[in-house]
Protein backbone atom coordinates (compact mmCIF):
# COMPACT_ATOMS: atom_id res chain seq x y z
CA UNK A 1 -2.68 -9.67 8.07
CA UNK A 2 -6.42 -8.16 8.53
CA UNK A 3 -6.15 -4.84 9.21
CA UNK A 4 -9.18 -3.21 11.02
CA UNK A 5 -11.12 0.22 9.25
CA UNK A 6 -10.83 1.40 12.79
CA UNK A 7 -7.21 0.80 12.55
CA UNK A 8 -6.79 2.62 9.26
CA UNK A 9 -9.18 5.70 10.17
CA UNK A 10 -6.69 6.38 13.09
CA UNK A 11 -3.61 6.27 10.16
CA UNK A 12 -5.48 8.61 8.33
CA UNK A 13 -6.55 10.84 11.24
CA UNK A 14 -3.00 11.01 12.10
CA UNK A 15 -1.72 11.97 8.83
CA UNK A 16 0.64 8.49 8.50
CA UNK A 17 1.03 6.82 4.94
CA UNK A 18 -0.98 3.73 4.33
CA UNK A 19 0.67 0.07 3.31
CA UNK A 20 -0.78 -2.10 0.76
CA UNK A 21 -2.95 -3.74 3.22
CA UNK A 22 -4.87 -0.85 4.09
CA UNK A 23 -5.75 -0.39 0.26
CA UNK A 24 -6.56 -3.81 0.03
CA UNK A 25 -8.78 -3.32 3.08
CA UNK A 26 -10.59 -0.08 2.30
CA UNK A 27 -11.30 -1.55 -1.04
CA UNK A 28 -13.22 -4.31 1.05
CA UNK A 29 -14.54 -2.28 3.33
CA UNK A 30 -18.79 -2.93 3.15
CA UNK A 31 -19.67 0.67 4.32
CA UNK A 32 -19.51 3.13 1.66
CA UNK A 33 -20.91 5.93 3.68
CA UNK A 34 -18.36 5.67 6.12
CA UNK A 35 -15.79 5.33 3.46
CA UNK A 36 -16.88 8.56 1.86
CA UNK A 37 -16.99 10.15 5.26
CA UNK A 38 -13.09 9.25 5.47
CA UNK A 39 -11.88 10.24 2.62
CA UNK A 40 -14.46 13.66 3.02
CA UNK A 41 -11.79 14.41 6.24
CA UNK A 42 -8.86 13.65 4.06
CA UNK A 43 -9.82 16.13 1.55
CA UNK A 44 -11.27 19.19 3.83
CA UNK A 45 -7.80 18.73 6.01
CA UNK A 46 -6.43 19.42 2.65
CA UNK A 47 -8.61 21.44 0.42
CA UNK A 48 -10.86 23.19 3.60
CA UNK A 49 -14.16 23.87 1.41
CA UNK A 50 -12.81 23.74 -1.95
CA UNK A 51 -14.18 20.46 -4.09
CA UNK A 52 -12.54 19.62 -7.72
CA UNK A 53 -13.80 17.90 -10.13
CA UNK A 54 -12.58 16.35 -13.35
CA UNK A 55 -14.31 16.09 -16.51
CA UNK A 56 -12.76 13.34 -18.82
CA UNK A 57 -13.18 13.30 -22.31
CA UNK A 58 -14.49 10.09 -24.06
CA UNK A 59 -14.78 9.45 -27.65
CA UNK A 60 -17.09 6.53 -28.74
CA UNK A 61 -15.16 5.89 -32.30
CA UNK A 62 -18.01 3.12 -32.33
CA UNK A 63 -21.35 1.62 -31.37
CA UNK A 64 -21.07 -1.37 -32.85
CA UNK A 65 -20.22 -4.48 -30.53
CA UNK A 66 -19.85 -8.02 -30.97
CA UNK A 67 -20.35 -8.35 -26.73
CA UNK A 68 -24.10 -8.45 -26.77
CA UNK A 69 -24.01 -7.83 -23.22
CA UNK A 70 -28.16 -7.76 -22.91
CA UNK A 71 -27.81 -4.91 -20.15
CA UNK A 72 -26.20 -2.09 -22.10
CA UNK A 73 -28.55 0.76 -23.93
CA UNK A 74 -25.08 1.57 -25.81
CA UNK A 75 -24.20 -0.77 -27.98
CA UNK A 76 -26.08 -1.21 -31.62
CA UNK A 77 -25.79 -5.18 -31.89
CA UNK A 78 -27.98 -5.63 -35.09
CA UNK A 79 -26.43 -5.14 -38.60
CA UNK A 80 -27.74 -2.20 -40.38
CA UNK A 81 -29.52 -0.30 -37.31
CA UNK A 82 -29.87 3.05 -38.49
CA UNK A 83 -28.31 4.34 -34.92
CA UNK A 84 -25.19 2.37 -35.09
CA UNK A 85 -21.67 4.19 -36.14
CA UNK A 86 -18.31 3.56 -36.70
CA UNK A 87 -15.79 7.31 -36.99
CA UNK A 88 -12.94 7.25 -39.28
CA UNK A 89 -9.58 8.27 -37.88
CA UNK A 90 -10.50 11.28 -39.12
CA UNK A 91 -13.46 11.89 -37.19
CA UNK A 92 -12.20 10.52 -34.15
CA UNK A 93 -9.29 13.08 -34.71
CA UNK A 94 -11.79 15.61 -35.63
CA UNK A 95 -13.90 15.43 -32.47
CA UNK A 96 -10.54 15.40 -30.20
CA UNK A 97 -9.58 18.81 -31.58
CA UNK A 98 -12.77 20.50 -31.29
CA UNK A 99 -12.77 19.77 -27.69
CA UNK A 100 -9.21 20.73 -27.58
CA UNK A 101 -9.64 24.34 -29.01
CA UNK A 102 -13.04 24.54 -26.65
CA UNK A 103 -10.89 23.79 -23.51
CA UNK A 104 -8.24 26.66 -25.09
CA UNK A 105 -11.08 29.19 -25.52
CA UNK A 106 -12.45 28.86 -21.95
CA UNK A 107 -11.08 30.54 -19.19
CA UNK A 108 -7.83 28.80 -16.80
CA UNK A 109 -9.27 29.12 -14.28
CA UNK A 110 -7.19 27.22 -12.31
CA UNK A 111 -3.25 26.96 -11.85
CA UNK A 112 -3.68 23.42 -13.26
CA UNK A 113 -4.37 24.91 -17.09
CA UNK A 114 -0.75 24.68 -17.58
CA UNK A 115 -0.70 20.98 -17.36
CA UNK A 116 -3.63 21.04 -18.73
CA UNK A 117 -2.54 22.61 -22.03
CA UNK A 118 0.77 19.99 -21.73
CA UNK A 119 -1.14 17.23 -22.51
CA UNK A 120 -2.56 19.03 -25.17
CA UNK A 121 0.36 19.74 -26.84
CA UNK A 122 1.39 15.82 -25.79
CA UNK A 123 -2.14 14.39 -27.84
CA UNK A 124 -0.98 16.88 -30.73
CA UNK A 125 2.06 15.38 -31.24
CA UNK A 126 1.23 11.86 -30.76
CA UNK A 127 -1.53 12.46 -33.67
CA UNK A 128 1.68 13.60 -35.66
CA UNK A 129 3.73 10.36 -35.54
């Protein structure tokens, strides 16, 4: 069943849950902008003004990749480039935690710190087993 974006806008507008096929469909959709401009509604209906943001936290335990995808900057493909690195468990651990006591020294400033500081506690304990 094609399902129309004008179709699913007027879901949305009205506050009803979308199936499957309007996921499917919005993923499809060509028009970014007006995609965007959707899901802008969606979130000042719910937030008014307010925009979050979430800042993930990556660790790179290497450079070094067998890929050599010719497109990525990343990657140190030749053996013995002075720029390529591998972390120990270790360091991979050891760059987790400083960015887990830097998240514990800042601020909460929101009521989501709580969860926040669950995972924590969750990434702790999985580095115990």
């Amino acid at each position: 069943m094609t399902v129309s974006f004008a179709q699913i806008r007027d879901k949305v507008r009205a506050a009803e849950a979308l199936s499957f096929d309007d996921g499917v469909a919005l993923y499809r959709h060509p028009n970014l902008m007006e995609l965007g401009a959707l899901a802008n509604e969606v979130r000042e209906r719910m937030h008014g003004d307010r925009t979050y943001f979430n800042r993930n936290l990556h660790i790179n335990a290497t450079n070094v990749c067998e890929a050599s995808c010719r497109f990525c900057s990343f990657a140190r493909l030749q053996p013995g480039d002075p720029a390529a690195y591998t972390m120990s468990l270790a360091e991979a651990w050891g760059k987790l935690e400083a960015r887990v006591a830097a998240a514990e020294a800042s601020p909460p400033a929101l009521s989501a710190a709580a969860s926040h500081g669950t995972r924590i506690t969750r990434i702790r304990a999985a580095k115990d087993r």
